[in-house]
N, C-alpha and C. Protein backbone atom coordinates (compact mmCIF):
# COMPACT_ATOMS: atom_id res chain seq x y z
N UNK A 1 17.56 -80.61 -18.28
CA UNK A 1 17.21 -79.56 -17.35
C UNK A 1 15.84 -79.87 -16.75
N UNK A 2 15.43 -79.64 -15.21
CA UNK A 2 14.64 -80.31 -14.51
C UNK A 2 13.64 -78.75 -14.94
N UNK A 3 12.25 -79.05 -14.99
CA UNK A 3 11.72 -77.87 -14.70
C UNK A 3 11.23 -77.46 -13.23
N UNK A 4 11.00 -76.22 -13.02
CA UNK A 4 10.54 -75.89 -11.37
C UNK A 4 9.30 -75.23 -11.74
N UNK A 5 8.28 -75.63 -11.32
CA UNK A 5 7.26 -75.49 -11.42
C UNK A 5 6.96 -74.00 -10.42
N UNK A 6 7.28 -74.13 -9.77
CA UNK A 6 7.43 -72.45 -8.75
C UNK A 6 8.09 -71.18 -9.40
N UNK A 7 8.80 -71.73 -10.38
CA UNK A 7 10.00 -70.75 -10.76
C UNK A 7 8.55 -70.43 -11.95
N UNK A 8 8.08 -71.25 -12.94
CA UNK A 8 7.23 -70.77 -13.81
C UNK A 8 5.99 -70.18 -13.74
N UNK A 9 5.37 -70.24 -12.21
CA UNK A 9 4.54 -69.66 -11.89
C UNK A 9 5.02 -68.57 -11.71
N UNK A 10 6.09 -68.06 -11.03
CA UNK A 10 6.80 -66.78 -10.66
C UNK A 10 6.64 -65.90 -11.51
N UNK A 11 7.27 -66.51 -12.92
CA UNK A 11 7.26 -66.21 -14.31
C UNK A 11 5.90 -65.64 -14.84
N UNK A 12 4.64 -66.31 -14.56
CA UNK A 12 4.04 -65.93 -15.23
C UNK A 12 3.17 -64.92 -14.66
N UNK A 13 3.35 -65.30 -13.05
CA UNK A 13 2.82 -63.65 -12.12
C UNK A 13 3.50 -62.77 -12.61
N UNK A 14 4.83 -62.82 -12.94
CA UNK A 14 5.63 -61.10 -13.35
C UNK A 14 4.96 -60.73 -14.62
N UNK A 15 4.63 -61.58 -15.75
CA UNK A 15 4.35 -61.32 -16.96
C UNK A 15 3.06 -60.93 -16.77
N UNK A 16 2.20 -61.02 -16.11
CA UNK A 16 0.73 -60.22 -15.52
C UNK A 16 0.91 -59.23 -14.59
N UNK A 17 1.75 -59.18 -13.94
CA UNK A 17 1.50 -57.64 -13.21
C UNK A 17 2.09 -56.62 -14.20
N UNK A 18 2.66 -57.40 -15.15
CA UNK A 18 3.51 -56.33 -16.10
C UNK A 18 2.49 -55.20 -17.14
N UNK A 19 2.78 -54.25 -16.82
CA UNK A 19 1.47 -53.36 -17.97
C UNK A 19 2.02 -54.09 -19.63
N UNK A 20 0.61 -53.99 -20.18
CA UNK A 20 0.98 -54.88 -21.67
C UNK A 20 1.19 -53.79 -22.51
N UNK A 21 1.26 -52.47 -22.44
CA UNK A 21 1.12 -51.68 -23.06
C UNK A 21 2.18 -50.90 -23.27
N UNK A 22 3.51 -51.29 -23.11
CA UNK A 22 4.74 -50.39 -22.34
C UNK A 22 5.46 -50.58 -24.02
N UNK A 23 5.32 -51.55 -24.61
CA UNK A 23 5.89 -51.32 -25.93
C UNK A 23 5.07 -51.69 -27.57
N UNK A 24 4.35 -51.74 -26.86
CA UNK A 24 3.38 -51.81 -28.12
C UNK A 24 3.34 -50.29 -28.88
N UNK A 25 3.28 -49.87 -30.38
CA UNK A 25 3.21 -48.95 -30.70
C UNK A 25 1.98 -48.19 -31.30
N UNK A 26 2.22 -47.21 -30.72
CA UNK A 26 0.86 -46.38 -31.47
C UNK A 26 0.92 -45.29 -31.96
N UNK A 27 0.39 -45.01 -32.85
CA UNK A 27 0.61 -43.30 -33.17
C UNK A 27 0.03 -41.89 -32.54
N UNK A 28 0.67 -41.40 -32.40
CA UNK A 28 0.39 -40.00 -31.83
C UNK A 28 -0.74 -38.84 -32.65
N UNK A 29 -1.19 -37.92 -32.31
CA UNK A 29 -2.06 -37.21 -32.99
C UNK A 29 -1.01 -36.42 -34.22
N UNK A 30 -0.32 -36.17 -33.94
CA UNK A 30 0.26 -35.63 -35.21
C UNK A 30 0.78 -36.46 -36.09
N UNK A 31 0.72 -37.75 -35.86
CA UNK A 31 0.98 -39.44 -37.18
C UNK A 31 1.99 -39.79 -36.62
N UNK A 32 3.07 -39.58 -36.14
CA UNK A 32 4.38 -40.00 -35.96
C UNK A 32 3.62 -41.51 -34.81
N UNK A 33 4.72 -42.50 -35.00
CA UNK A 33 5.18 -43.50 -34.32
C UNK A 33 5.29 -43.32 -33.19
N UNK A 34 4.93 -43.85 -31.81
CA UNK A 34 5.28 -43.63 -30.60
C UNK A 34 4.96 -44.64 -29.96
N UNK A 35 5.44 -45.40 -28.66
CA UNK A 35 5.13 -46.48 -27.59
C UNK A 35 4.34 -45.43 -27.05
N UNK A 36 3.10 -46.87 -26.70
CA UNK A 36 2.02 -46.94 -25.56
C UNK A 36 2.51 -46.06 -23.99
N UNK A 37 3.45 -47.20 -23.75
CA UNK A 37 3.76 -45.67 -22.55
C UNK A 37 3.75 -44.49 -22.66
N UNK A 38 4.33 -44.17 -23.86
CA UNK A 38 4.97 -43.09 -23.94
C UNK A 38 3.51 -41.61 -24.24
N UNK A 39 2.68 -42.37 -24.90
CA UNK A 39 1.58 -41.44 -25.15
C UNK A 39 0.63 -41.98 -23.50
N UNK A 40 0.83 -42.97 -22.94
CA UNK A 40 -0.33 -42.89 -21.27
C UNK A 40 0.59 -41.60 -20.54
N UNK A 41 1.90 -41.85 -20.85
CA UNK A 41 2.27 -40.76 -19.33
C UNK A 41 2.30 -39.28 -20.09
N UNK A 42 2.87 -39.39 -21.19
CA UNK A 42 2.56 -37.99 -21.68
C UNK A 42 1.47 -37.16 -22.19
N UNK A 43 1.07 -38.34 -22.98
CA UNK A 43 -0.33 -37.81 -23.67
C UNK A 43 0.11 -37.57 -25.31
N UNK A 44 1.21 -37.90 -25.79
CA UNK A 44 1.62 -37.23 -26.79
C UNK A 44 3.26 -37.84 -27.15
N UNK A 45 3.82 -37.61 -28.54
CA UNK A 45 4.94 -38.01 -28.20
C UNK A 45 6.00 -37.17 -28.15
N UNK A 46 7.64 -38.05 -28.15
CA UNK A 46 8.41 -37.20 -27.49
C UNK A 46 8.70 -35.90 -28.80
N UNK A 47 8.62 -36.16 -30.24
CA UNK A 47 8.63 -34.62 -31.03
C UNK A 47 8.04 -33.87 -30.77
N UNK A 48 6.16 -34.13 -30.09
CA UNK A 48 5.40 -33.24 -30.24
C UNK A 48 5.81 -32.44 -29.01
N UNK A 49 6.29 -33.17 -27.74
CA UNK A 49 6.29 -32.81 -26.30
C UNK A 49 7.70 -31.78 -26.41
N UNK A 50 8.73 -32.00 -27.36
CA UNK A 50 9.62 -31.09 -27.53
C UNK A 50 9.40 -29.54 -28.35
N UNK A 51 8.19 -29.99 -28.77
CA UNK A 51 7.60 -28.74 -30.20
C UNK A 51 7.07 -27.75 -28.97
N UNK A 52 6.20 -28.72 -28.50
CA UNK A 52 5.48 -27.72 -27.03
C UNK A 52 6.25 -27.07 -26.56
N UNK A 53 7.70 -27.11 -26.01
CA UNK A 53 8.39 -26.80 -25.23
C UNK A 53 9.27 -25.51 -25.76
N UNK A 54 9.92 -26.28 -26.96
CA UNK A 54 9.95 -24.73 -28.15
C UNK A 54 9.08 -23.58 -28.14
N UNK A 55 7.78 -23.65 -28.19
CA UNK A 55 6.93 -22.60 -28.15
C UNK A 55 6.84 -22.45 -27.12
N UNK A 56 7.47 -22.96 -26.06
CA UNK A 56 7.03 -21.80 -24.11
C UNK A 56 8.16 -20.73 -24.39
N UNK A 57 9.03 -20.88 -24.97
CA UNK A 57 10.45 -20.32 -24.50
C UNK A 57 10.63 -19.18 -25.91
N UNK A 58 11.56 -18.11 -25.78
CA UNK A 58 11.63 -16.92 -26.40
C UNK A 58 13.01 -17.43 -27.39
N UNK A 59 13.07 -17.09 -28.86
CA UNK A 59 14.43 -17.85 -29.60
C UNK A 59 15.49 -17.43 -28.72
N UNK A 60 15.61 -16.04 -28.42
CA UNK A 60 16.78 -16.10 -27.82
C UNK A 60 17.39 -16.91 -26.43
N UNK A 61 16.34 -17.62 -26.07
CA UNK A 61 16.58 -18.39 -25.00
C UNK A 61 17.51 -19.32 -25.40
N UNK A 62 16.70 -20.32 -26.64
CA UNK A 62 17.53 -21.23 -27.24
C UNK A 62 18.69 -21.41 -28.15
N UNK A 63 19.18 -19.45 -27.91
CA UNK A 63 20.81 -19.21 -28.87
C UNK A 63 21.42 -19.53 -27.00
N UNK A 64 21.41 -19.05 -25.73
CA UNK A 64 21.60 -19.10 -24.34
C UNK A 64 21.62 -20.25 -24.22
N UNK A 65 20.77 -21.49 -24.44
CA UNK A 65 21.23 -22.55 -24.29
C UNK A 65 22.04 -23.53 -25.23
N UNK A 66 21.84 -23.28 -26.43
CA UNK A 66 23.44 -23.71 -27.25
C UNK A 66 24.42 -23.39 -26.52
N UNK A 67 24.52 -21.87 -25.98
CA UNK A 67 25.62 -21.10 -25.84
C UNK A 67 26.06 -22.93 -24.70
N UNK A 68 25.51 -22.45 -23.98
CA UNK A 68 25.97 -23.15 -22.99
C UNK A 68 25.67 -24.52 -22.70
N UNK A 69 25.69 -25.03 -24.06
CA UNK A 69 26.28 -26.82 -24.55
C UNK A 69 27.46 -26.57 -25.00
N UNK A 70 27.51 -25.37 -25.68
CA UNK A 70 28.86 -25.05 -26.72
C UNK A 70 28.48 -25.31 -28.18
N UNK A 71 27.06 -25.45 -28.44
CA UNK A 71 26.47 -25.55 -29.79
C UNK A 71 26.84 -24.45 -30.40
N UNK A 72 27.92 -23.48 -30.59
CA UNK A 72 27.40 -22.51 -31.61
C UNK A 72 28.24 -22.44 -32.88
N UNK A 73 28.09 -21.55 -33.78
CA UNK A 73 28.25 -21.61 -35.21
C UNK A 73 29.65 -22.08 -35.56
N UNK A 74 30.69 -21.70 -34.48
CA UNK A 74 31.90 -21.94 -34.94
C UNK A 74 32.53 -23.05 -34.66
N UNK A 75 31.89 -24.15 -33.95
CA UNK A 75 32.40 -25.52 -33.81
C UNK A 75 31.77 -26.46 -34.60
N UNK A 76 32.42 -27.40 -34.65
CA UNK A 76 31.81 -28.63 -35.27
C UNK A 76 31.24 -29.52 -34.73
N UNK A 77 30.04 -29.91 -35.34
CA UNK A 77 28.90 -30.62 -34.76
C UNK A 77 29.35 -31.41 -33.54
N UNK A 78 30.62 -32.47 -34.28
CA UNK A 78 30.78 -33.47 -32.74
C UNK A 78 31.65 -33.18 -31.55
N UNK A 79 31.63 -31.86 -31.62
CA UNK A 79 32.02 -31.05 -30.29
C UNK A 79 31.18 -30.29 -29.58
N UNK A 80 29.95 -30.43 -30.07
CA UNK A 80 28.51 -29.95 -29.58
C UNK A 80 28.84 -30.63 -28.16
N UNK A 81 28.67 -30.31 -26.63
CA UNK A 81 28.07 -30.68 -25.65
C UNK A 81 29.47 -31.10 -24.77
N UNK A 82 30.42 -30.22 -25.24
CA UNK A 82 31.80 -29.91 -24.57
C UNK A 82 31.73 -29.40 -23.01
N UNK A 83 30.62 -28.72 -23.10
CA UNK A 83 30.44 -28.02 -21.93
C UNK A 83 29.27 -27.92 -21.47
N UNK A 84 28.59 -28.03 -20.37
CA UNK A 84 27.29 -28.00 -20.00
C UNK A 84 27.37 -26.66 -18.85
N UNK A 85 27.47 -25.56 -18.94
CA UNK A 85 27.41 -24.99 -17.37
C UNK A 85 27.23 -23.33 -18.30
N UNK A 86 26.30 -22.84 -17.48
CA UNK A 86 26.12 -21.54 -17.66
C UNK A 86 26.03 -20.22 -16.91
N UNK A 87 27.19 -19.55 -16.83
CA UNK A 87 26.90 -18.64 -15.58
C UNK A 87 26.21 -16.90 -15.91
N UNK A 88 24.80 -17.20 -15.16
CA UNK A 88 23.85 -15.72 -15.53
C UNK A 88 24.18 -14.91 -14.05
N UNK A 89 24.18 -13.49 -14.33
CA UNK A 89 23.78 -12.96 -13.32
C UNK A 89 22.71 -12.22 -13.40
N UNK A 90 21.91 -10.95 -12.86
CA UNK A 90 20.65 -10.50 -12.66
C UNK A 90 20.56 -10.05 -14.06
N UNK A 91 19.26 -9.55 -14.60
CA UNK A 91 19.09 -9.12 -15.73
C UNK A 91 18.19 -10.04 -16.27
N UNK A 92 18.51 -9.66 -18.07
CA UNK A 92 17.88 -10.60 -18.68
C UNK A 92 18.40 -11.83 -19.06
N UNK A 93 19.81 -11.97 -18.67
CA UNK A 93 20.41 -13.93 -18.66
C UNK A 93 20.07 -14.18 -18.01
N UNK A 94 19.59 -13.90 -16.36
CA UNK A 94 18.61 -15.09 -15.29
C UNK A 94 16.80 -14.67 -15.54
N UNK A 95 16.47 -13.73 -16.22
CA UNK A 95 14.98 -14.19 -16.74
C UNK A 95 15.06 -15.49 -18.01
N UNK A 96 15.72 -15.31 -18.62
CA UNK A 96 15.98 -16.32 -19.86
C UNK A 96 16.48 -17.80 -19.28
N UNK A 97 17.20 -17.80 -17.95
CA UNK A 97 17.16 -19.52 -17.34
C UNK A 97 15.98 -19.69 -16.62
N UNK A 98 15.61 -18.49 -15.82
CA UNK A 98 13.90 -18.77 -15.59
C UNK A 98 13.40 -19.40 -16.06
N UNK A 99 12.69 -18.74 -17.29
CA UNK A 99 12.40 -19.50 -18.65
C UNK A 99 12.76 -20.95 -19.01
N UNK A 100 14.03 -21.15 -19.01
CA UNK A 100 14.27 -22.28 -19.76
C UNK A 100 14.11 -23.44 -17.99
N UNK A 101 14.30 -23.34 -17.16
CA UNK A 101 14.19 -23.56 -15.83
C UNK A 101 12.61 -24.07 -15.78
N UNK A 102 11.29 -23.13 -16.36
CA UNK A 102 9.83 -23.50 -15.94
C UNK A 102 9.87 -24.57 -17.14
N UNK A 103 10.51 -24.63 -18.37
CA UNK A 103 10.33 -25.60 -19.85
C UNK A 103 10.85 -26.83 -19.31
N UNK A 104 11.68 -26.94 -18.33
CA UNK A 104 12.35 -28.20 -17.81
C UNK A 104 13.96 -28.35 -18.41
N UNK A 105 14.39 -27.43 -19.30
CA UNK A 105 15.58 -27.70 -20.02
C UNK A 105 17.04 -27.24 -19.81
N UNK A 106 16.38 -26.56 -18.27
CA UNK A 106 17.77 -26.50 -17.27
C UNK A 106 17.77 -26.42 -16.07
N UNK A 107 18.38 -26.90 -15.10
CA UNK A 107 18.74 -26.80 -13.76
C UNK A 107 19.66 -26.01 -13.01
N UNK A 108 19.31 -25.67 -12.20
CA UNK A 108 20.01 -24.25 -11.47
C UNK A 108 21.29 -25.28 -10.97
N UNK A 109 22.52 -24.46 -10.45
CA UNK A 109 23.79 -25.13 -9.85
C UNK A 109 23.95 -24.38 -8.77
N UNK A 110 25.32 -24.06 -8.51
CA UNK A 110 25.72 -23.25 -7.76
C UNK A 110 25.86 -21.72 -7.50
N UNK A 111 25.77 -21.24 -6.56
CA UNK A 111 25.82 -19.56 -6.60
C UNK A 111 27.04 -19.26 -6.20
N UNK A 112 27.78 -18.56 -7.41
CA UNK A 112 28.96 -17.69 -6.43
C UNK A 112 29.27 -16.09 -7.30
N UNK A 113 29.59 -15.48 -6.41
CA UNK A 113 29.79 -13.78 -6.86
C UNK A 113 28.60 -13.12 -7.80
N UNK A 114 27.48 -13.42 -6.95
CA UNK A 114 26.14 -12.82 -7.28
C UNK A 114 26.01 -13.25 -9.23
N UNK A 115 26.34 -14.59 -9.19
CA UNK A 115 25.83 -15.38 -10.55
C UNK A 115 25.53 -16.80 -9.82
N UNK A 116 24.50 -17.33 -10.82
CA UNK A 116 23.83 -18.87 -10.83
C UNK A 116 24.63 -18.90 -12.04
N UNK A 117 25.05 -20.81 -11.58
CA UNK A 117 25.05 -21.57 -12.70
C UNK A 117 24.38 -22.28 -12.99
N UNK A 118 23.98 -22.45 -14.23
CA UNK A 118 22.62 -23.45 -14.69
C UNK A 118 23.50 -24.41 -15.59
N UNK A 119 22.22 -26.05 -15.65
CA UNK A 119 22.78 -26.63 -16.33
C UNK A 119 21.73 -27.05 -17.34
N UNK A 120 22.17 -27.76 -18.82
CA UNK A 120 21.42 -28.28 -19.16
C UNK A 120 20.66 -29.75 -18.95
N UNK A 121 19.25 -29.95 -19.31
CA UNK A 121 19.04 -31.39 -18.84
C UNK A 121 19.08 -32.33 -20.52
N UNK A 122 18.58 -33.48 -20.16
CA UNK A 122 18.77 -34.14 -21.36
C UNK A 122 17.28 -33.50 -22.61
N UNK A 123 16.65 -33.56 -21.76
CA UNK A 123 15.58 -32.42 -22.92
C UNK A 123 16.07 -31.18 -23.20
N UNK A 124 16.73 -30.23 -22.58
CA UNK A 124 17.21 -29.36 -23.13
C UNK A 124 18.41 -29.42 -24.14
N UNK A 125 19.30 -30.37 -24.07
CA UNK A 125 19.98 -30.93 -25.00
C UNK A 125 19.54 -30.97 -26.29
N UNK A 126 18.27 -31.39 -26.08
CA UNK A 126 17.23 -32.29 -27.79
C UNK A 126 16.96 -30.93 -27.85
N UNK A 127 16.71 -30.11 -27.17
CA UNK A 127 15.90 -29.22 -28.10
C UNK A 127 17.10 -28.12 -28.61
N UNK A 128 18.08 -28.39 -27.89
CA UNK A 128 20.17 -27.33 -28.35
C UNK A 128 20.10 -28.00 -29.84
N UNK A 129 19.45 -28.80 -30.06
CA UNK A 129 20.00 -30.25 -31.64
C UNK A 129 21.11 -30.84 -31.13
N UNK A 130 21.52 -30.91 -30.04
CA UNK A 130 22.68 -32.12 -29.87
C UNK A 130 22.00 -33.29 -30.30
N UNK A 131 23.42 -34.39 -30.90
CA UNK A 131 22.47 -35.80 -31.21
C UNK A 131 23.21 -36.18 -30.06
N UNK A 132 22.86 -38.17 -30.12
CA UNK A 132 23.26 -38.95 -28.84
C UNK A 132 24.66 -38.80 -28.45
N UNK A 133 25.74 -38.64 -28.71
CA UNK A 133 27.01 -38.29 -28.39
C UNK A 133 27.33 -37.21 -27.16
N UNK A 134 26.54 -35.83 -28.82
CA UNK A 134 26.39 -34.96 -27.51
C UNK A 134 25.50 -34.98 -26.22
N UNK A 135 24.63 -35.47 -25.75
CA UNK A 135 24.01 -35.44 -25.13
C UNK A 135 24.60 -36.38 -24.19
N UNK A 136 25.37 -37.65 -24.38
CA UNK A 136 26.29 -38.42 -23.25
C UNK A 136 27.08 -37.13 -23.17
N UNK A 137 27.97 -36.94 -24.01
CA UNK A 137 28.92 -36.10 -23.48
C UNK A 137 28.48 -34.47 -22.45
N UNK A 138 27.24 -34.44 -22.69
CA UNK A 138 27.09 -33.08 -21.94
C UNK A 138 26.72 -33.50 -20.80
N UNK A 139 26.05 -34.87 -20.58
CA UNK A 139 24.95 -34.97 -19.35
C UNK A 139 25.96 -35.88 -18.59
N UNK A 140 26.49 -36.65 -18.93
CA UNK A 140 27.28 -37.83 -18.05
C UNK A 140 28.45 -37.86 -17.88
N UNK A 141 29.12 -36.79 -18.62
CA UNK A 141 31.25 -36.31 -17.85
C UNK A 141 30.71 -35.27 -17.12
């Protein structure tokens, strides 16, 4: 194999514009393990950034958003995230997607017969306890 001397310079410009810091690991203020990126863009890592998020929101928010993964008591775990869609109308089910709406852990849908549907996002998932399954299955069918 011939080498190309252009091709390895190429190479080694990408490997310098590249930030060096994107997987190197470091720990977070509360001890846990975390990538360099992950504490420059957040400041923190992703347990602590989910703990935060827990404490914006009221519990009953987060029985409202099981509800509407399908997390609740009477199914079994790997049917968690069967369903992603939640329909509130005025009251306190659309202050409670408010809520979960300013935390980042759902997205508004469509309006019909004076109800929103909301959905969950993949952080709102983590914080329902879906594991990786559920969370393909809620976010990507």
């Amino acid at each position: 194999m011939i080498t190309n001397p252009a091709q390895i310079t190429r190479h080694h410009l990408a490997n310098q514009a590249a930030p060096a810091y994107s997987l190197i690991r470091k720990v977070c203020a509360c001890g846990k393990a975390s990538t360099a990126k992950q504490l420059a863009q957040h400041g923190k890592c992703a347990a602590c950034a989910l703990a935060a998020v827990r404490v914006a929101i009221l519990p009953g928010d987060v029985a409202k958003l099981q509800h509407m993964l399908g997390a609740v008591q009477g199914k079994p775990k790997n049917r968690w995230g069967y369903r992603n869609y939640f329909a509130a109308g005025s009251g306190q089910q659309h202050e409670a997607m408010q809520r979960l709406l300013a935390a980042g852990l759902a997205t508004a849908g469509r309006a019909a017969n004076e109800m929103t549907y909301f959905h969950a996002t993949r952080l709102g998932c983590q914080a329902a306890g879906l594991d990786g399954a559920g969370i393909k299955r809620a976010v990507e069918d």
